[in-house]
N, C-alpha and C. Protein backbone atom coordinates (compact mmCIF):
# COMPACT_ATOMS: atom_id res chain seq x y z
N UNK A 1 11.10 -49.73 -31.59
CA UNK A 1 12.08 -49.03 -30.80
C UNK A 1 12.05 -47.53 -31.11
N UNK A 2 12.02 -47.04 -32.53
CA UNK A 2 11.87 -45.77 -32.86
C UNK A 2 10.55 -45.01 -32.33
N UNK A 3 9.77 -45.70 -32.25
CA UNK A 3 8.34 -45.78 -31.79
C UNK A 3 7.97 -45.25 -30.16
N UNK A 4 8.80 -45.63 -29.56
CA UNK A 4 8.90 -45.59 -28.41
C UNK A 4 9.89 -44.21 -27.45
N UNK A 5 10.58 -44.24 -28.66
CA UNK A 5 11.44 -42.98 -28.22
C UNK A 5 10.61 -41.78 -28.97
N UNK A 6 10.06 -41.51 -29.87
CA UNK A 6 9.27 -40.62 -30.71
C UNK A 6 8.29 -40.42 -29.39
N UNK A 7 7.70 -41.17 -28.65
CA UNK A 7 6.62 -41.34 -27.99
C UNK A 7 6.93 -40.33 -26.67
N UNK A 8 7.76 -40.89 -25.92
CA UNK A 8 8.36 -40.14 -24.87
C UNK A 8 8.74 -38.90 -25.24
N UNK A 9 9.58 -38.68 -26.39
CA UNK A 9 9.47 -37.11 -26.63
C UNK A 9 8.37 -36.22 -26.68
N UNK A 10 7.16 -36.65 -27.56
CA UNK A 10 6.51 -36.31 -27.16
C UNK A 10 5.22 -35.54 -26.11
N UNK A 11 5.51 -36.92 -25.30
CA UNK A 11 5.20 -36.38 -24.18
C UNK A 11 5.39 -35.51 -23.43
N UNK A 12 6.76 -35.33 -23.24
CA UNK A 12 7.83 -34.21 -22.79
C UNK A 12 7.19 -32.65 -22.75
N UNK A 13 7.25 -32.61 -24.75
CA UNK A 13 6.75 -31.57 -24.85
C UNK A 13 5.22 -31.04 -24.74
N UNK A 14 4.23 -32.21 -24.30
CA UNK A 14 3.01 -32.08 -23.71
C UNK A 14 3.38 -31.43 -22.45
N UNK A 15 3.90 -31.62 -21.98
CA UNK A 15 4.29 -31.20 -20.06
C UNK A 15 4.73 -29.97 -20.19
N UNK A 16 5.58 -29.63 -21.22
CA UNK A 16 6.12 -27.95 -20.96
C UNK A 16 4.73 -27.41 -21.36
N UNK A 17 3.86 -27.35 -22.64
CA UNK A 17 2.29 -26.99 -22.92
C UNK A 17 1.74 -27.07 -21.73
N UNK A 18 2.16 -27.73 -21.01
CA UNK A 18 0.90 -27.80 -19.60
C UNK A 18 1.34 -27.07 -18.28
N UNK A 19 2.70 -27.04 -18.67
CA UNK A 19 3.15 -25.83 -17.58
C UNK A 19 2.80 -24.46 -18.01
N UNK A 20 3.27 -24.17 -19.18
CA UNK A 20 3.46 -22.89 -19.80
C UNK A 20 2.22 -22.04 -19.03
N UNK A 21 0.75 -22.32 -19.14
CA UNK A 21 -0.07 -21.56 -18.82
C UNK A 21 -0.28 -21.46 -17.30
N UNK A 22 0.13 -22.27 -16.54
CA UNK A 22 0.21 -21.80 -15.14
C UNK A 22 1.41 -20.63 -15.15
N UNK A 23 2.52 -20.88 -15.52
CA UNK A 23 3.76 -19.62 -15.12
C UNK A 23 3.19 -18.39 -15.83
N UNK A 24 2.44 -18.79 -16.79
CA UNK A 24 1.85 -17.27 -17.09
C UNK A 24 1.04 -16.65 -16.33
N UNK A 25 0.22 -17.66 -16.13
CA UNK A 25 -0.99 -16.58 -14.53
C UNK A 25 0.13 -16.19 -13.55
N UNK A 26 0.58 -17.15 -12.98
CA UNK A 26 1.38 -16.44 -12.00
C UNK A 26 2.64 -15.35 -11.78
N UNK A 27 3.08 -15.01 -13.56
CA UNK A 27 3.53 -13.73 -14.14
C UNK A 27 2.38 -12.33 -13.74
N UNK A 28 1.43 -13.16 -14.35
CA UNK A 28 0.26 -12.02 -14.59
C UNK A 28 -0.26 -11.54 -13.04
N UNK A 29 -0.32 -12.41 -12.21
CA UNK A 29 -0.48 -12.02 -10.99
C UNK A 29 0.53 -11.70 -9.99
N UNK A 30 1.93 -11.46 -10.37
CA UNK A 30 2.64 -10.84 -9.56
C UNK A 30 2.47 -9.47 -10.40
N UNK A 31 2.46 -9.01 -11.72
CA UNK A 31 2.30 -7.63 -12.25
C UNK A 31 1.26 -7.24 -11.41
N UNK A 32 0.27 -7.84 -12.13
CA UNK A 32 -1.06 -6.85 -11.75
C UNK A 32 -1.46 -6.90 -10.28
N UNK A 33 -1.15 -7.42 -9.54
CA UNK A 33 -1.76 -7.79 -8.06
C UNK A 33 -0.44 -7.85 -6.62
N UNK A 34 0.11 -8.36 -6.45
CA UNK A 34 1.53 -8.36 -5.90
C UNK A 34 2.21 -6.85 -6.25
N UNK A 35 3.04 -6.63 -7.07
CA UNK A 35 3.45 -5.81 -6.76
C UNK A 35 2.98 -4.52 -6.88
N UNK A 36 2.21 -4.01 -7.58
CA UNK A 36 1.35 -2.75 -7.07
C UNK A 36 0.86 -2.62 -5.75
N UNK A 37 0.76 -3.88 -4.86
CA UNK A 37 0.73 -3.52 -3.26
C UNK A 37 1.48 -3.31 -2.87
N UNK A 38 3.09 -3.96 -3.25
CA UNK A 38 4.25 -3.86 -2.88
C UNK A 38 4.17 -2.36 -2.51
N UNK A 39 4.27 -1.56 -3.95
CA UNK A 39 4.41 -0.54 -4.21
C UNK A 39 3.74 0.27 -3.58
N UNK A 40 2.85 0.20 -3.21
CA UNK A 40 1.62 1.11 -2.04
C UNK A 40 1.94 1.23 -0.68
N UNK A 41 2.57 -0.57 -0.45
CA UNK A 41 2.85 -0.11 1.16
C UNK A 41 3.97 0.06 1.49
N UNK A 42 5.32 0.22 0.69
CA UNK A 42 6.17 0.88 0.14
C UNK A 42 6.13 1.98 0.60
N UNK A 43 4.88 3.26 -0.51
CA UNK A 43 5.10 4.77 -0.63
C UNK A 43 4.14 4.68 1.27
N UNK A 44 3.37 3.80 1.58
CA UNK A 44 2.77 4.09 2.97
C UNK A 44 3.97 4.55 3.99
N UNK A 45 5.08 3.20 3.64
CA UNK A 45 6.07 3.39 5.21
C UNK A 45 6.48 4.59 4.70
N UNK A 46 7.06 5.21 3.48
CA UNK A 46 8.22 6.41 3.67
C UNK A 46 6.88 7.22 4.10
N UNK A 47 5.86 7.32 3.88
CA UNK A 47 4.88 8.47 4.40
C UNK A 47 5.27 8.69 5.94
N UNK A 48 4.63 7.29 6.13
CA UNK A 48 4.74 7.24 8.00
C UNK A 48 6.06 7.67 8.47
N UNK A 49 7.20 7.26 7.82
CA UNK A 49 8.14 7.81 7.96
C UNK A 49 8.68 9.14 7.96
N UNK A 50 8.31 9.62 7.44
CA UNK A 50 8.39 11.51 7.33
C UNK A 50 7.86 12.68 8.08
N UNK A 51 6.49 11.81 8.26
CA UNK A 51 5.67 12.61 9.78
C UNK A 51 6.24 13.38 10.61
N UNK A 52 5.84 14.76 10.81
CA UNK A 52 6.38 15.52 11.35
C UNK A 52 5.54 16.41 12.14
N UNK A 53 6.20 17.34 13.49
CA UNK A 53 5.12 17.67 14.13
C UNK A 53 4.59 18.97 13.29
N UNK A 54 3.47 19.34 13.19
CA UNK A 54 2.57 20.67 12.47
C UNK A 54 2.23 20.07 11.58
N UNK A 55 2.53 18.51 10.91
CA UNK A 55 1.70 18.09 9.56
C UNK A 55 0.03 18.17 10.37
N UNK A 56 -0.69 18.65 8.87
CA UNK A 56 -2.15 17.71 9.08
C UNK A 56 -2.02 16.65 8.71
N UNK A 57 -3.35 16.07 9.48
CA UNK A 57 -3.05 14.41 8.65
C UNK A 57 -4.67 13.66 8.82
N UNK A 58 -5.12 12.70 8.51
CA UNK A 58 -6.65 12.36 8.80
C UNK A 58 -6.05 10.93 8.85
N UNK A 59 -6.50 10.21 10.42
CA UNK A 59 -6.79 8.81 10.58
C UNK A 59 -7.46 7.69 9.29
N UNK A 60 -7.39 7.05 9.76
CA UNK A 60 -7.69 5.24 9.10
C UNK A 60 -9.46 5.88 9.34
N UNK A 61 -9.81 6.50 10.62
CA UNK A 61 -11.02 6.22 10.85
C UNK A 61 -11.68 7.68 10.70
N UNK A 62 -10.96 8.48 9.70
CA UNK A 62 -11.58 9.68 8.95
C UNK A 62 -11.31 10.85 9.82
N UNK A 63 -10.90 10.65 11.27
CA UNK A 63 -10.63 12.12 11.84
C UNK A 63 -9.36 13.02 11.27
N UNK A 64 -9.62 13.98 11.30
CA UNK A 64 -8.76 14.82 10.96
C UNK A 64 -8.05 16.26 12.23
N UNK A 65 -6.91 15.66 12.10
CA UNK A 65 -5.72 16.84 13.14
C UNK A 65 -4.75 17.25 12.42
N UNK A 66 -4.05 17.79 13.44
CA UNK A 66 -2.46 18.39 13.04
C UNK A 66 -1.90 17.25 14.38
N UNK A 67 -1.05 17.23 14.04
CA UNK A 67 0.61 16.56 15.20
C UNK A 67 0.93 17.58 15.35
N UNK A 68 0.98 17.24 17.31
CA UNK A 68 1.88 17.74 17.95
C UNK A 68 2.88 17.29 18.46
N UNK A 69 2.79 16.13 18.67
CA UNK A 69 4.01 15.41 18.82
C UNK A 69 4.08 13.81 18.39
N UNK A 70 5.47 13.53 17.91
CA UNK A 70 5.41 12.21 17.20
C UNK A 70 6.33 11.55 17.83
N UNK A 71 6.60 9.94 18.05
CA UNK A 71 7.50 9.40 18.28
C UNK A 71 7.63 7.89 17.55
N UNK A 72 7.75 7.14 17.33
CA UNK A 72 8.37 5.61 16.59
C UNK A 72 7.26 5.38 16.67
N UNK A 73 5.97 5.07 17.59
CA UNK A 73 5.20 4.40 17.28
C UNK A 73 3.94 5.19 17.78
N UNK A 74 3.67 6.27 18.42
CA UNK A 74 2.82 6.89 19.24
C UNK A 74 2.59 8.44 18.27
N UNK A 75 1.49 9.34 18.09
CA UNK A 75 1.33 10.07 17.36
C UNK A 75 0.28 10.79 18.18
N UNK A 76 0.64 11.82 18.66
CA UNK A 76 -0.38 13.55 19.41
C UNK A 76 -0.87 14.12 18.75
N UNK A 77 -2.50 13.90 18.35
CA UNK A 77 -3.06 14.82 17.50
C UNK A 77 -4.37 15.77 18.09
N UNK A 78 -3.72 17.11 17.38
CA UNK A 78 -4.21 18.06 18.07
C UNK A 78 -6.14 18.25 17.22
N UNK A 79 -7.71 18.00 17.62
CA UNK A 79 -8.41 18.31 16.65
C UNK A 79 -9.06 19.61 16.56
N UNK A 80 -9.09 19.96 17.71
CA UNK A 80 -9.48 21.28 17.78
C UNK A 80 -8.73 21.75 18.87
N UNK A 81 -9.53 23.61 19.07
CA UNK A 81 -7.99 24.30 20.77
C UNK A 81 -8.32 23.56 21.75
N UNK A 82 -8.74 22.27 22.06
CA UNK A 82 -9.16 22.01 23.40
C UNK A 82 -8.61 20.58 23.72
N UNK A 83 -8.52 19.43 21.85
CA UNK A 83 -8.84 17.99 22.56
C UNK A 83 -7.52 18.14 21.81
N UNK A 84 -7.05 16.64 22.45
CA UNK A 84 -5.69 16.28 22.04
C UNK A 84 -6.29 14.52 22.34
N UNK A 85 -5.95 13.77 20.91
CA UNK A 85 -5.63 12.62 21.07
C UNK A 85 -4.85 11.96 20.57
N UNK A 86 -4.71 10.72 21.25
CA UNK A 86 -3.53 10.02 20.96
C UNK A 86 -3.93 8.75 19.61
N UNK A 87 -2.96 8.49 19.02
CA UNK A 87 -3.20 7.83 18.02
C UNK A 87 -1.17 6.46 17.78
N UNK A 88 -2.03 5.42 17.14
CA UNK A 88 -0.94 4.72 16.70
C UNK A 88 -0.11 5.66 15.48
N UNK A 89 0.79 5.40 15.34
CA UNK A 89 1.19 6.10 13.98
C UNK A 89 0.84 5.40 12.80
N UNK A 90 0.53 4.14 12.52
CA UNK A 90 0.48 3.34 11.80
C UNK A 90 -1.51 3.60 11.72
N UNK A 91 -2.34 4.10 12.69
CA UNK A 91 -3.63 4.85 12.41
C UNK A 91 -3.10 6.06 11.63
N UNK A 92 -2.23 6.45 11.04
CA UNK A 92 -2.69 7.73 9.65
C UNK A 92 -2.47 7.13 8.65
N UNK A 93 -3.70 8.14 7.77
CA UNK A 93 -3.95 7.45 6.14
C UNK A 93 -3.15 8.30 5.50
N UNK A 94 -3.43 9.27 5.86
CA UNK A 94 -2.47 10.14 4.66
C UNK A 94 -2.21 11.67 5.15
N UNK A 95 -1.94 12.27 4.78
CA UNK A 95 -1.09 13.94 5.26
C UNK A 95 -1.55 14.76 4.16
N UNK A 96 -2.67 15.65 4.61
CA UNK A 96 -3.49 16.79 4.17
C UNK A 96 -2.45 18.26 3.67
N UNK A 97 -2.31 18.56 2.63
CA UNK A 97 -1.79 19.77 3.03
C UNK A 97 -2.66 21.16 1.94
N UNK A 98 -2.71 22.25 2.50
CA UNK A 98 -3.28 22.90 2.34
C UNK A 98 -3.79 23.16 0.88
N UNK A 99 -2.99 22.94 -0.34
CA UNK A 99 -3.07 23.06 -1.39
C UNK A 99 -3.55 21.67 -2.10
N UNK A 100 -3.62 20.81 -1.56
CA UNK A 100 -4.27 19.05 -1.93
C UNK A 100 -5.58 19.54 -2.36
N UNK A 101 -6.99 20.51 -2.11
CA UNK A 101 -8.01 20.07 -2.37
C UNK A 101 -8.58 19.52 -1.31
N UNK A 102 -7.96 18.78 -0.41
CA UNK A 102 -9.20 17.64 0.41
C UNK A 102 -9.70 18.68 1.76
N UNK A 103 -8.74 19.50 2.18
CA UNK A 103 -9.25 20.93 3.06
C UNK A 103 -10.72 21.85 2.29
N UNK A 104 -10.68 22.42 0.76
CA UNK A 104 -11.77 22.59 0.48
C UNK A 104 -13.25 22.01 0.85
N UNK A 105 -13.34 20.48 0.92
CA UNK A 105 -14.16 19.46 0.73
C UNK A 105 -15.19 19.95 2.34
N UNK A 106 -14.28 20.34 3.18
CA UNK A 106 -14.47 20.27 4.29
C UNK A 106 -15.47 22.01 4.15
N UNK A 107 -15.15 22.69 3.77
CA UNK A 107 -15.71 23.91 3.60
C UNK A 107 -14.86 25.27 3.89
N UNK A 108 -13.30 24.92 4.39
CA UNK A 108 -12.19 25.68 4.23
C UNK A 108 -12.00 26.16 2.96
N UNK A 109 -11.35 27.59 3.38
CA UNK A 109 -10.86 28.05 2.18
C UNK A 109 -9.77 28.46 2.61
């Protein structure tokens, strides 16, 4: 009888040992993986969010303009004095500004 209850306890604590290392990966993979995207597409929306007309800014697909005009979902970018295209707003990567460095790259000074 003692035998039997010793036994089952046992076991018990085999099962928490056998959980333990799954809740740890899946600790380890909400740190390292989950929420650092969180966090990225996070700082993305307040970006998209802030857009304003006269920012520079360079597309998903590397072009680079200024806005001329913005609205909720639609974005006027000016690339040179002549073309004007239209873009999703959710097509910009990021907002160039003069002192960033990434204008140098280009051969601006």
């Amino acid at each position: 009888m003692f035998e039997t209850a010793a036994g089952t306890a046992g076991q018990g604590g085999g099962l928490i040992m056998t959980i333990i290392p799954f809740v740890f990966m899946i600790a380890i993979f909400y740190f390292l993986l989950i929420r650092p995207q969180q966090k990225k597409q996070k700082q993305r929306n307040s970006m998209l969010g802030q857009l304003k007309k006269g920012d520079k800014v360079v597309t998903i697909g590397g072009l680079h303009g200024t806005i001329l005009e913005i609205t909720n979902d639609i974005a006027v970018l000016r690339v040179n004095d002549v073309t004007k295209l239209t873009f999703d707003r959710s097509a910009i990567s990021h907002v160039t500004t003069p002192g960033s460095g990434s204008d140098v790259s280009l051969g601006k000074k």
